[in-house]
PDB file of N, CA and C in Angstrom:
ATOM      1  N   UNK A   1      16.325  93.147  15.850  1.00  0.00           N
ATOM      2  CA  UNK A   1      17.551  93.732  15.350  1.00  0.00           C
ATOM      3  C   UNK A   1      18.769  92.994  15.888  1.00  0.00           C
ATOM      4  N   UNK A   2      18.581  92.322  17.261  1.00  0.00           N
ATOM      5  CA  UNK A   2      19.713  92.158  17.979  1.00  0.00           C
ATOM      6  C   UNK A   2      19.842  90.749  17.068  1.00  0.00           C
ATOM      7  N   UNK A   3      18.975  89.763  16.568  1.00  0.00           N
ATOM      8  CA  UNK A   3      19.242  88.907  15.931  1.00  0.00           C
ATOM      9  C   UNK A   3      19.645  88.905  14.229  1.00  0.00           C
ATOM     10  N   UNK A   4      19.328  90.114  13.649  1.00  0.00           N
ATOM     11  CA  UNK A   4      20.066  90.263  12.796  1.00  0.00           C
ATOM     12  C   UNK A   4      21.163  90.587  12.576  1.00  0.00           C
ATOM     13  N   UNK A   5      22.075  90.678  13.691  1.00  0.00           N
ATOM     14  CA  UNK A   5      23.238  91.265  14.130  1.00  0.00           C
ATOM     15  C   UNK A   5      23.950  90.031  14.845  1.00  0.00           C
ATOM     16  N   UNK A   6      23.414  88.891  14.652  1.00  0.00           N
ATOM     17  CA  UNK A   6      23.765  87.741  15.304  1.00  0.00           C
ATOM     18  C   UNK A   6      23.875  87.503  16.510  1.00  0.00           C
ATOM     19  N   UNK A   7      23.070  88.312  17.420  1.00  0.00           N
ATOM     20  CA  UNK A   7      23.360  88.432  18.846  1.00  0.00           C
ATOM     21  C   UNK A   7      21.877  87.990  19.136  1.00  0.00           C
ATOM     22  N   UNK A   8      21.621  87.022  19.699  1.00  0.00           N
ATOM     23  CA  UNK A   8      20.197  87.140  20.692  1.00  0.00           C
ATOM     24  C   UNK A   8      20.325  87.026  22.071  1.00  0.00           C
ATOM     25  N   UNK A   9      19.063  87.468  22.528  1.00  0.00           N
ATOM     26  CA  UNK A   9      19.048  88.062  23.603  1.00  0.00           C
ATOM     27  C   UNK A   9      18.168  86.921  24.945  1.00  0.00           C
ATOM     28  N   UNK A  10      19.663  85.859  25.175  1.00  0.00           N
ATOM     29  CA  UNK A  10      19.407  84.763  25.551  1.00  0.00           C
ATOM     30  C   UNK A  10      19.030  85.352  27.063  1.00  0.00           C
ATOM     31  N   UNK A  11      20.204  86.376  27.692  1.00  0.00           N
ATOM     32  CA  UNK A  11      19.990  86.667  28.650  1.00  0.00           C
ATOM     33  C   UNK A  11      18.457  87.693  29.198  1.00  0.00           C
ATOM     34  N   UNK A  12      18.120  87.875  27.996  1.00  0.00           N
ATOM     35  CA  UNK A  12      17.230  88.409  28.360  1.00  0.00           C
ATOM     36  C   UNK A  12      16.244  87.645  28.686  1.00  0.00           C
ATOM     37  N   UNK A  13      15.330  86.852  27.943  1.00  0.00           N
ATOM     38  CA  UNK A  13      14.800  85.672  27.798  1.00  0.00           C
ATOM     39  C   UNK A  13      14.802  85.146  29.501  1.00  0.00           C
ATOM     40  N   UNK A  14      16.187  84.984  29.829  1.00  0.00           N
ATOM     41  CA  UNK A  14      16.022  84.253  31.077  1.00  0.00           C
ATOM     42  C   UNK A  14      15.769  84.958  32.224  1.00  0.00           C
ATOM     43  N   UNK A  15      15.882  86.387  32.135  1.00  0.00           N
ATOM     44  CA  UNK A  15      15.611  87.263  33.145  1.00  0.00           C
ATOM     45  C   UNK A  15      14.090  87.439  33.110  1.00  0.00           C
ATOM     46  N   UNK A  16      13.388  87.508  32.235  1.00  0.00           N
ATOM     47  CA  UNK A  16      12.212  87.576  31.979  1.00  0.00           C
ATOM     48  C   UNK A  16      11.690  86.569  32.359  1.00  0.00           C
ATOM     49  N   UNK A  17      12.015  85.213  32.270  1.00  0.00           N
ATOM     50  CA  UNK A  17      11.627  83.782  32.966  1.00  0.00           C
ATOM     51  C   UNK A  17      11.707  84.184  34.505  1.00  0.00           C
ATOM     52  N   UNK A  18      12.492  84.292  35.008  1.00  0.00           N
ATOM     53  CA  UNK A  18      12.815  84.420  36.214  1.00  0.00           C
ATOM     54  C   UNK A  18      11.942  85.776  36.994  1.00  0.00           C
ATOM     55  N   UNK A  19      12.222  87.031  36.543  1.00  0.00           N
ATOM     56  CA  UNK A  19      11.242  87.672  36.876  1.00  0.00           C
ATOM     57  C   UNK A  19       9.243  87.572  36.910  1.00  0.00           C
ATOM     58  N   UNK A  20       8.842  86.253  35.515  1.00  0.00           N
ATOM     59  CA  UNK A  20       7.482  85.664  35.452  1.00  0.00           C
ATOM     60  C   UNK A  20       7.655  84.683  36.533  1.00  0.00           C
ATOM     61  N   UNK A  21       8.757  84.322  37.073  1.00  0.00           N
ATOM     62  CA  UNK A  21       8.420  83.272  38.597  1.00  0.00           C
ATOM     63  C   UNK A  21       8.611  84.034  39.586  1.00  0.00           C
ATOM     64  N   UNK A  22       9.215  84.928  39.817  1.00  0.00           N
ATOM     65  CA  UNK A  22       8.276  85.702  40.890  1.00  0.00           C
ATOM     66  C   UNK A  22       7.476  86.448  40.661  1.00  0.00           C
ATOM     67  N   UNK A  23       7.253  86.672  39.422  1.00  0.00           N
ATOM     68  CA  UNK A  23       5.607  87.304  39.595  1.00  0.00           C
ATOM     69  C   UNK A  23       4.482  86.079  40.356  1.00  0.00           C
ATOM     70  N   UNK A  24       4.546  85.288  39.524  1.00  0.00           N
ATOM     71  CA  UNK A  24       3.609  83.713  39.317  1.00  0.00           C
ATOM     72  C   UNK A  24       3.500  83.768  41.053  1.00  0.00           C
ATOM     73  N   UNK A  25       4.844  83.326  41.948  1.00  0.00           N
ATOM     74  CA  UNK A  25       4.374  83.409  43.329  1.00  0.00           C
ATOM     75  C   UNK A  25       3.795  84.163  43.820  1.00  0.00           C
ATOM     76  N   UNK A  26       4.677  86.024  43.799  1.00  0.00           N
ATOM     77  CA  UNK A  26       3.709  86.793  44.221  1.00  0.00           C
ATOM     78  C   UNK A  26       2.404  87.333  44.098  1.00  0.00           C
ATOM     79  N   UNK A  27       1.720  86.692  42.948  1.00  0.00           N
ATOM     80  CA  UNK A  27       0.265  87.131  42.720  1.00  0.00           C
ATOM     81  C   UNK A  27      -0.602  85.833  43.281  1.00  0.00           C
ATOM     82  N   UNK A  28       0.335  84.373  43.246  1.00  0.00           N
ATOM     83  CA  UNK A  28      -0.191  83.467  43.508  1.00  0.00           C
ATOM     84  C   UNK A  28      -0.595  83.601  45.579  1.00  0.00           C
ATOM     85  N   UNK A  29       0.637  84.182  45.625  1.00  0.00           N
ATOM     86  CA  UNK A  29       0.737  84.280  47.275  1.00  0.00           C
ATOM     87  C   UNK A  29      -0.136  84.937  48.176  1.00  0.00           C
ATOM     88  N   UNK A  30      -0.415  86.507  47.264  1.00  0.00           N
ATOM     89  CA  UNK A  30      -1.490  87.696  47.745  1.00  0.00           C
ATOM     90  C   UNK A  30      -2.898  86.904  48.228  1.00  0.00           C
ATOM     91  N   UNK A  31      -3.550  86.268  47.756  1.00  0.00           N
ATOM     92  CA  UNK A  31      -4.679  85.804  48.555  1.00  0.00           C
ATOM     93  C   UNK A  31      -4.593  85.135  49.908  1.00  0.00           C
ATOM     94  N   UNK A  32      -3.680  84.487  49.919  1.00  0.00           N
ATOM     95  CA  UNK A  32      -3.174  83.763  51.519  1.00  0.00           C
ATOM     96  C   UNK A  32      -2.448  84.407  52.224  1.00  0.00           C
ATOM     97  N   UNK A  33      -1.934  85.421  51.529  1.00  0.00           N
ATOM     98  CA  UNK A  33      -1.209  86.796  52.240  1.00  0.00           C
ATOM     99  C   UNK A  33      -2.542  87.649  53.837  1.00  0.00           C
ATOM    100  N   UNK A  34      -3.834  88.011  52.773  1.00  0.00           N
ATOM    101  CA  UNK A  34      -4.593  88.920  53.026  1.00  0.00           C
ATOM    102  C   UNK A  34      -5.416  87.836  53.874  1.00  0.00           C
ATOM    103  N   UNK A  35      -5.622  86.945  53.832  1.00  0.00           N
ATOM    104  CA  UNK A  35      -6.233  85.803  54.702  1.00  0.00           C
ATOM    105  C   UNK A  35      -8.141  86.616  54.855  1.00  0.00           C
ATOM    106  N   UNK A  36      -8.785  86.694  53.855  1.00  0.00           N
ATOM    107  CA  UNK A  36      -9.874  87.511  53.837  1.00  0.00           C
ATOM    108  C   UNK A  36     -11.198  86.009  53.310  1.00  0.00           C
ATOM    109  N   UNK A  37     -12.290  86.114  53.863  1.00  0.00           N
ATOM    110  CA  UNK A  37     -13.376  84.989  53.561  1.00  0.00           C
ATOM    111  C   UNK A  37     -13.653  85.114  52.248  1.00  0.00           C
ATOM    112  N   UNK A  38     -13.015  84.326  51.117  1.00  0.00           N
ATOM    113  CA  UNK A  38     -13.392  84.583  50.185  1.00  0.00           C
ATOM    114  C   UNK A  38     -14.750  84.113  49.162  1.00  0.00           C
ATOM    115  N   UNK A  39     -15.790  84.159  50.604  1.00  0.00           N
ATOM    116  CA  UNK A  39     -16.725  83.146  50.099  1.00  0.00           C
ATOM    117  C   UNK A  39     -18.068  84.190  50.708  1.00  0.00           C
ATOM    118  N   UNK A  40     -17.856  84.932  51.763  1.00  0.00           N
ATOM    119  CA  UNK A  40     -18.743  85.942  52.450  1.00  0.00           C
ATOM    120  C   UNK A  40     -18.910  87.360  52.130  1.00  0.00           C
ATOM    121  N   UNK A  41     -18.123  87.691  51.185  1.00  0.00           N
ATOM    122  CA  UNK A  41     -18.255  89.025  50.024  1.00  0.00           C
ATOM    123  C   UNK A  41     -18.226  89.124  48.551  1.00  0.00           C
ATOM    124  N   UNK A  42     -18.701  89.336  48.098  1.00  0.00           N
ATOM    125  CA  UNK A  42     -17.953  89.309  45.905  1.00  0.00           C
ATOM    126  C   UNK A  42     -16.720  90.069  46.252  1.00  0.00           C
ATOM    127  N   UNK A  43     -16.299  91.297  46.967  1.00  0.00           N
ATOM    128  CA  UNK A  43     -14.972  91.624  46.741  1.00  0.00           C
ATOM    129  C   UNK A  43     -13.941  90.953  47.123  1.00  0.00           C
ATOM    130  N   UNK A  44     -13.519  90.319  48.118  1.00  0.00           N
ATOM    131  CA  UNK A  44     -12.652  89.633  48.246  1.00  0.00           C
ATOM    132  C   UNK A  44     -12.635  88.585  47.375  1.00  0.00           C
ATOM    133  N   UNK A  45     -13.755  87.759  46.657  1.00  0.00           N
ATOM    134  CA  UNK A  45     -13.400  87.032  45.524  1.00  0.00           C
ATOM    135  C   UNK A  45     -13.001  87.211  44.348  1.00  0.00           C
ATOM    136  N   UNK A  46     -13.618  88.760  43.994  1.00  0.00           N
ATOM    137  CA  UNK A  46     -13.431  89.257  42.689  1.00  0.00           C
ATOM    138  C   UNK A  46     -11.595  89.541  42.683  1.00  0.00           C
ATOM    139  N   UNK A  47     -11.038  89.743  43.902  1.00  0.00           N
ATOM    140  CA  UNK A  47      -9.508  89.910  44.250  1.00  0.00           C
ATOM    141  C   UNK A  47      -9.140  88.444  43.877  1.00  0.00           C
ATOM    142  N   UNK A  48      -9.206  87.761  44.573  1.00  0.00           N
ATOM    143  CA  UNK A  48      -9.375  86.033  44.208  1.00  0.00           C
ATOM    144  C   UNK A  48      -8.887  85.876  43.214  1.00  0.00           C
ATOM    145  N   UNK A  49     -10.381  85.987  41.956  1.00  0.00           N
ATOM    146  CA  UNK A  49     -10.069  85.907  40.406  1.00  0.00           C
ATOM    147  C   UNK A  49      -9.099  86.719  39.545  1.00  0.00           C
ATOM    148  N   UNK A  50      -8.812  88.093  40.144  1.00  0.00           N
ATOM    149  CA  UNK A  50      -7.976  88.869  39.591  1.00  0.00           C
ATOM    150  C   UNK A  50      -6.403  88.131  39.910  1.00  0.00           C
ATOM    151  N   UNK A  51      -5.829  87.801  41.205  1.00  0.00           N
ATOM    152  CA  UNK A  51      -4.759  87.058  41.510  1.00  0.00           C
ATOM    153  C   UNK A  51      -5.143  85.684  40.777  1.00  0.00           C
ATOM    154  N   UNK A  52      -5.969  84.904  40.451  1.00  0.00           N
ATOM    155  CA  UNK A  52      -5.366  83.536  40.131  1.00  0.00           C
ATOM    156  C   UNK A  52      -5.544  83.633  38.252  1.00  0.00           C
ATOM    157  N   UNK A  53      -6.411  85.218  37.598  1.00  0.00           N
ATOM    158  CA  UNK A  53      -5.969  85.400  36.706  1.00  0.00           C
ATOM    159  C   UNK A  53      -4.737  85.765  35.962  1.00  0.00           C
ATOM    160  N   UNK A  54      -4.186  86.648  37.123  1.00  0.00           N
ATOM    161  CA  UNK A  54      -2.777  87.332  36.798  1.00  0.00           C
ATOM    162  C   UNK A  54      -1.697  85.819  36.870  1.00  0.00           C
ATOM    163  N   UNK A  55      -1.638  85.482  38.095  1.00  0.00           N
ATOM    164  CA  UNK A  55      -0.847  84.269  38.317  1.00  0.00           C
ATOM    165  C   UNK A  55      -1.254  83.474  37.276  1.00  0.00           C
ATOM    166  N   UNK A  56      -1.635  82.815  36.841  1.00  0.00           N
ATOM    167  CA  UNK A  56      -1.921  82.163  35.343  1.00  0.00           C
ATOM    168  C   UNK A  56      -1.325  82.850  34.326  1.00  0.00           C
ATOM    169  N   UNK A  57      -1.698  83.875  33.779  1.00  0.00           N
ATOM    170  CA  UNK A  57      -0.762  84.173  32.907  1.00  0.00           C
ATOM    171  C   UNK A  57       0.668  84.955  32.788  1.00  0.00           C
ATOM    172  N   UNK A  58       1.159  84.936  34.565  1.00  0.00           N
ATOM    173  CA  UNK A  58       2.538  84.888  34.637  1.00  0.00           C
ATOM    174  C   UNK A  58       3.517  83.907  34.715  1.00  0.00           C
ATOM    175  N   UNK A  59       2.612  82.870  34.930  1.00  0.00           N
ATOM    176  CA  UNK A  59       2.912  81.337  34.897  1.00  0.00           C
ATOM    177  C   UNK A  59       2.943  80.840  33.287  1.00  0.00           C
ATOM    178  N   UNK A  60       2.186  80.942  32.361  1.00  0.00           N
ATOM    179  CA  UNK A  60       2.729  80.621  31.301  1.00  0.00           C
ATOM    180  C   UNK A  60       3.681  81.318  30.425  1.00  0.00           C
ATOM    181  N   UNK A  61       3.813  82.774  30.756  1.00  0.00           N
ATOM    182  CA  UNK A  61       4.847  83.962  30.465  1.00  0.00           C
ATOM    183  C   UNK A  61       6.020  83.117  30.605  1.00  0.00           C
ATOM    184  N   UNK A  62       6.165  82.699  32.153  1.00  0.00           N
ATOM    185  CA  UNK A  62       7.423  82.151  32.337  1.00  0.00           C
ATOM    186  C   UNK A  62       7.780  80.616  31.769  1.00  0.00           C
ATOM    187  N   UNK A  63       6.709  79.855  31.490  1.00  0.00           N
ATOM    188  CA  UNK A  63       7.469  78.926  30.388  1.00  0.00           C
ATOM    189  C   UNK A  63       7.835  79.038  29.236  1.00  0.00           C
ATOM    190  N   UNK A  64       7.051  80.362  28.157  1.00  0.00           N
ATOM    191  CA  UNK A  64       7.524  81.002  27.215  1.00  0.00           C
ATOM    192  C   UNK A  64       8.821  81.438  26.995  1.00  0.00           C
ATOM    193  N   UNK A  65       9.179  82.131  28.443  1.00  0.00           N
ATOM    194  CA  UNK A  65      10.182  82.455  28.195  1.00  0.00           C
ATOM    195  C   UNK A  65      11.421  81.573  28.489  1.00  0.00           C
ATOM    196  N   UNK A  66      10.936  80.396  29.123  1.00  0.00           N
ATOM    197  CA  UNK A  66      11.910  79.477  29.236  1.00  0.00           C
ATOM    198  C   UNK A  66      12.544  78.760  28.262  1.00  0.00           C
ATOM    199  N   UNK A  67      11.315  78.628  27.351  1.00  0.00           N
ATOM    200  CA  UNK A  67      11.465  77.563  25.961  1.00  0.00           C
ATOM    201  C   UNK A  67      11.823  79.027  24.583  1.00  0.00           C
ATOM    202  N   UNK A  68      11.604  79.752  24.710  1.00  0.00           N
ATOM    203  CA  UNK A  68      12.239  81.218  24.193  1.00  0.00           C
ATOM    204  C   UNK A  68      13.955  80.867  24.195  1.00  0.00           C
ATOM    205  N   UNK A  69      14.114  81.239  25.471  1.00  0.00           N
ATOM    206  CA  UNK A  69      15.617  80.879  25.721  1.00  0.00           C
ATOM    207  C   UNK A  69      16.132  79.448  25.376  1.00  0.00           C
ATOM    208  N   UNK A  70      15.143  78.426  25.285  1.00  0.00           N
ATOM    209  CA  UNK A  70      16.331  77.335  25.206  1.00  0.00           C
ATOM    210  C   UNK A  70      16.263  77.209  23.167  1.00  0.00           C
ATOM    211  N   UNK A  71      15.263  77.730  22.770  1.00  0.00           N
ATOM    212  CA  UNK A  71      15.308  78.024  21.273  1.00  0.00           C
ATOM    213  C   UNK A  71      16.042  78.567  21.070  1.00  0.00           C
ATOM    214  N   UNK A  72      16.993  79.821  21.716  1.00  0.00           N
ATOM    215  CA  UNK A  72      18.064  80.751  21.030  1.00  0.00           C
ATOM    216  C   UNK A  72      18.864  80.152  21.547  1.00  0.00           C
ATOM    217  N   UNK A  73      19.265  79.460  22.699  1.00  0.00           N
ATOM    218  CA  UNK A  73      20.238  78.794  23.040  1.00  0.00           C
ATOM    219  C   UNK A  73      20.988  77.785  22.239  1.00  0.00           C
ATOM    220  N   UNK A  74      20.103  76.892  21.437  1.00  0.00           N
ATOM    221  CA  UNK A  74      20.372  75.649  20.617  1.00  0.00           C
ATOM    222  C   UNK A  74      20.279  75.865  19.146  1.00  0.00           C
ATOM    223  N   UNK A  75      19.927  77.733  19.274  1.00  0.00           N
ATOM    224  CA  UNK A  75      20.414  77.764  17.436  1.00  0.00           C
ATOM    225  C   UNK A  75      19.397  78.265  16.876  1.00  0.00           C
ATOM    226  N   UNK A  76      18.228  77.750  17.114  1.00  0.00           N
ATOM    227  CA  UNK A  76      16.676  77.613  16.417  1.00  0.00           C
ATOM    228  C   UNK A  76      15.914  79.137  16.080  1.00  0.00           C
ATOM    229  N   UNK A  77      16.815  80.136  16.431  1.00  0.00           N
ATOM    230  CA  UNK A  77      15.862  81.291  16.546  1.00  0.00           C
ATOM    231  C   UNK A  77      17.197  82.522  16.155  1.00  0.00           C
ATOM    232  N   UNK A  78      17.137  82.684  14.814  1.00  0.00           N
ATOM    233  CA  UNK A  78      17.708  83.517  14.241  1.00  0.00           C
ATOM    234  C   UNK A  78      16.325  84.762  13.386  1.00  0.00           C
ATOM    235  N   UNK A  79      17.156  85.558  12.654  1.00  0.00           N
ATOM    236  CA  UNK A  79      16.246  86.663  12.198  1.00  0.00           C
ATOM    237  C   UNK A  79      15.119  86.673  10.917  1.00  0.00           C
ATOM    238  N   UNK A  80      15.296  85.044  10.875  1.00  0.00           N
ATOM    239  CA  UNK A  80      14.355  84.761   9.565  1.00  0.00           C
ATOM    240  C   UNK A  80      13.472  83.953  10.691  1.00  0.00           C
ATOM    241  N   UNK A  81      13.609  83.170  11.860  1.00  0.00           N
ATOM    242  CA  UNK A  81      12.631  82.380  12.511  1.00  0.00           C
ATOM    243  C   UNK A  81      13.227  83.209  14.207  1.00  0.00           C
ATOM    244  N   UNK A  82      12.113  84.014  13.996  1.00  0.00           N
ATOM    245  CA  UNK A  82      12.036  84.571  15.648  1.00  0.00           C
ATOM    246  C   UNK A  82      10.332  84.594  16.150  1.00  0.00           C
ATOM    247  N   UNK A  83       9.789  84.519  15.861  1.00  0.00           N
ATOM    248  CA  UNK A  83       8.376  83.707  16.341  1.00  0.00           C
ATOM    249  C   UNK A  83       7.964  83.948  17.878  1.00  0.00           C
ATOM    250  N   UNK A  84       8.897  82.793  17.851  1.00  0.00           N
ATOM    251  CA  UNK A  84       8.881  82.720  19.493  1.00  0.00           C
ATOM    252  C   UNK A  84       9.382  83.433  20.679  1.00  0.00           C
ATOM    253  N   UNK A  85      10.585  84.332  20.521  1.00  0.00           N
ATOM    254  CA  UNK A  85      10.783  85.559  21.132  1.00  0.00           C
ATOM    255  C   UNK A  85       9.888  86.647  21.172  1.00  0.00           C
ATOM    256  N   UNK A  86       9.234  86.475  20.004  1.00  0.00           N
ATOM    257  CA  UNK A  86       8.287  87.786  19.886  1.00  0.00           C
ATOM    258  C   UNK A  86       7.069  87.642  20.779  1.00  0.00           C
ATOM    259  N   UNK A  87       6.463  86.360  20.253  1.00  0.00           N
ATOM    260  CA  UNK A  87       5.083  86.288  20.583  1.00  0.00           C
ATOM    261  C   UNK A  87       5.540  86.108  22.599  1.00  0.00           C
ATOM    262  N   UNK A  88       6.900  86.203  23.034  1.00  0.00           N
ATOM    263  CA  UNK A  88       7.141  85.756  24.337  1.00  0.00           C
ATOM    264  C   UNK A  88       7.045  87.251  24.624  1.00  0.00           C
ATOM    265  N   UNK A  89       7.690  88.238  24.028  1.00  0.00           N
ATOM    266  CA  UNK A  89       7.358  89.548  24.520  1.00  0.00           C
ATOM    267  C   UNK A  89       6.349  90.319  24.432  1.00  0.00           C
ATOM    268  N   UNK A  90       5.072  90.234  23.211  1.00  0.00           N
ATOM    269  CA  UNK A  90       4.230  90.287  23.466  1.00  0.00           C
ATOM    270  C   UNK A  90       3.154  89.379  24.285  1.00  0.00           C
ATOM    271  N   UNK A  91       3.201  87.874  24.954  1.00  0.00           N
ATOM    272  CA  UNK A  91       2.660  87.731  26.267  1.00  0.00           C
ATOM    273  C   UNK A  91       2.818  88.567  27.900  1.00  0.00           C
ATOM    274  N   UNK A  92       4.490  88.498  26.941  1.00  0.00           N
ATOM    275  CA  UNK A  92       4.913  89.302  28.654  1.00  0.00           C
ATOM    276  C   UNK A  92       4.523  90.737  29.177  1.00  0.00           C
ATOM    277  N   UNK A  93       4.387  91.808  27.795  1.00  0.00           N
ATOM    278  CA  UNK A  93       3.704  92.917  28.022  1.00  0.00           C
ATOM    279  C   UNK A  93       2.323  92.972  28.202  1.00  0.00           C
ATOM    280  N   UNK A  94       1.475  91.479  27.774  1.00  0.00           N
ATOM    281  CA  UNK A  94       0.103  91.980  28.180  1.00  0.00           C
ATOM    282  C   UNK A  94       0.022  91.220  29.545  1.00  0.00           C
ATOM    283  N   UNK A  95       1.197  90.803  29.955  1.00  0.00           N
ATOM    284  CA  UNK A  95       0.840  89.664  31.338  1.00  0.00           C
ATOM    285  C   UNK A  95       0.797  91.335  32.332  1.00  0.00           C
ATOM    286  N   UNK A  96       2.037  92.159  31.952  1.00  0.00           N
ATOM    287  CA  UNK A  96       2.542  93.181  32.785  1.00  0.00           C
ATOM    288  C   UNK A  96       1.580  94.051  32.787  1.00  0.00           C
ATOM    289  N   UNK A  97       0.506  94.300  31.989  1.00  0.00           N
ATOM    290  CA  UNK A  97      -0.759  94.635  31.892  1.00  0.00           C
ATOM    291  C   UNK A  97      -1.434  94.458  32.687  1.00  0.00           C
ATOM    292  N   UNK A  98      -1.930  93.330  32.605  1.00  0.00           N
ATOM    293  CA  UNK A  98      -3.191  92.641  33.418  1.00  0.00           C
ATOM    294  C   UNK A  98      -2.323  93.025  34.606  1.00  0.00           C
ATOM    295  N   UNK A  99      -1.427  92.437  35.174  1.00  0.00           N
ATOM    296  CA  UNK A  99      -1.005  92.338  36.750  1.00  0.00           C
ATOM    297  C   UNK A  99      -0.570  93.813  37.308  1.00  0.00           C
ATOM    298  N   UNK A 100      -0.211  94.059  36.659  1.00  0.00           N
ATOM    299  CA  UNK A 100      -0.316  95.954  37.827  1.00  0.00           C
ATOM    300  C   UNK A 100      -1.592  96.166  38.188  1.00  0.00           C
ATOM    301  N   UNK A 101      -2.774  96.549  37.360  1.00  0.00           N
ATOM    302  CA  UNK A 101      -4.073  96.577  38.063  1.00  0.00           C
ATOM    303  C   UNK A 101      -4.261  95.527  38.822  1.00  0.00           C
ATOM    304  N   UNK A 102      -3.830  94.436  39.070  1.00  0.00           N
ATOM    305  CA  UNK A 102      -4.230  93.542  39.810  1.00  0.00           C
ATOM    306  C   UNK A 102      -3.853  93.412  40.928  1.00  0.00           C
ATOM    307  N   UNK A 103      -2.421  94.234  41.048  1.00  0.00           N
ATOM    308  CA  UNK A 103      -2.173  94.659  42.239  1.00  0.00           C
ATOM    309  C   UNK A 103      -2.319  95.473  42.809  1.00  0.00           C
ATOM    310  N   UNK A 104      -2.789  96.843  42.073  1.00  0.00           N
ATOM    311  CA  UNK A 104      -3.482  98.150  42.784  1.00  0.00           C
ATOM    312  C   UNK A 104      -4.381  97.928  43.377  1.00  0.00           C
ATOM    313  N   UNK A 105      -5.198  96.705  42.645  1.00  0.00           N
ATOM    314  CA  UNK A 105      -6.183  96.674  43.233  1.00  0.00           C
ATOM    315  C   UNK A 105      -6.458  95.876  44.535  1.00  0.00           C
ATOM    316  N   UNK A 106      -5.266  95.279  44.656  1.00  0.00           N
ATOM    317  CA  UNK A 106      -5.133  94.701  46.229  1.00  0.00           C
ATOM    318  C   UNK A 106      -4.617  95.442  47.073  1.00  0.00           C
ATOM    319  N   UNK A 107      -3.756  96.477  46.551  1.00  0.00           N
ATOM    320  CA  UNK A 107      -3.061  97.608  47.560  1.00  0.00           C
ATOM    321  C   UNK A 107      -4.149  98.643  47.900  1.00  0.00           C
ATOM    322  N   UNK A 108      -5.440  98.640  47.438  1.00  0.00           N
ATOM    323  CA  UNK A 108      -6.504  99.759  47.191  1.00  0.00           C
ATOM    324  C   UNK A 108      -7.479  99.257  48.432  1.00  0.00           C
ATOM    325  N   UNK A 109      -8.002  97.879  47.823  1.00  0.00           N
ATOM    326  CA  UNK A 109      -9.014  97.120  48.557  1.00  0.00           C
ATOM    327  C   UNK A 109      -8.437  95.832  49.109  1.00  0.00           C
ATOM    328  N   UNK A 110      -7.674  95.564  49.187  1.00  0.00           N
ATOM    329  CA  UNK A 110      -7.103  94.420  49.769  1.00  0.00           C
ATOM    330  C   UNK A 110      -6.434  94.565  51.402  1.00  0.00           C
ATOM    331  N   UNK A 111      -6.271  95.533  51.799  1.00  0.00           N
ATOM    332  CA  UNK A 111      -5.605  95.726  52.862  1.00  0.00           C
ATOM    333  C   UNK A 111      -4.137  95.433  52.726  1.00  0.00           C
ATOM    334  N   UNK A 112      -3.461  95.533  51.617  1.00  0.00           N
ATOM    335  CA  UNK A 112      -1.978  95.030  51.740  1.00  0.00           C
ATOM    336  C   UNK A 112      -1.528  96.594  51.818  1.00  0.00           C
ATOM    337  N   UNK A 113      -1.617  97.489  52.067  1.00  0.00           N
ATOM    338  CA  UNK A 113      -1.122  98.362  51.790  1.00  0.00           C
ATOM    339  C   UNK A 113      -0.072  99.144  53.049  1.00  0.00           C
TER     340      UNK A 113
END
């Protein structure tokens, strides 16, 4: 709507970039945080895979939304070609998905709590 109204939502775009880079660290960080053998239990690995799953796809969230923003920035993304805003907010809601359980589940069994 906001682009049929000639307004896009550049700033948003970049807050959303910025908020997917600190996600990207902080899920990337949690395993070296908890300093746990991740080679002498399945749970501490299965934490492992859950952080370097989440971090992965908060890491490409945030180039989405980088190249999101520099598309509305330079013109390219009005209300007949929005594509790429969209498909950036639907990554970003299933990134925000995946990564809350991924952190309960380190605040649960991880000892970060």
């Amino acid at each position: 709507r906001r682009l049929a109204r000639g307004r896009a939502g550049t700033g948003w775009m970049i807050a959303s970039a910025l908020c997917g880079l600190l996600a990207t660290a902080a899920l990337a960080g949690l395993p070296w945080r908890a300093g746990a053998d991740y080679t002498g239990h399945a749970q501490p690995a299965v934490l492992l895979a859950f952080s370097v799953y989440a971090a992965l796809h908060a890491g490409i969230g945030t180039v989405m939304a980088g190249y999101s923003a520099a598309r509305e920035r330079a013109g390219y993304v009005s209300a007949l070609r929005d594509l790429a805003p969209r498909n950036t907010g639907l990554w970003q809601g299933y990134t925000a998905l995946a990564g809350l359980p991924c952190l309960g589940f380190w605040l649960l069994w991880g000892g970060l709590a």
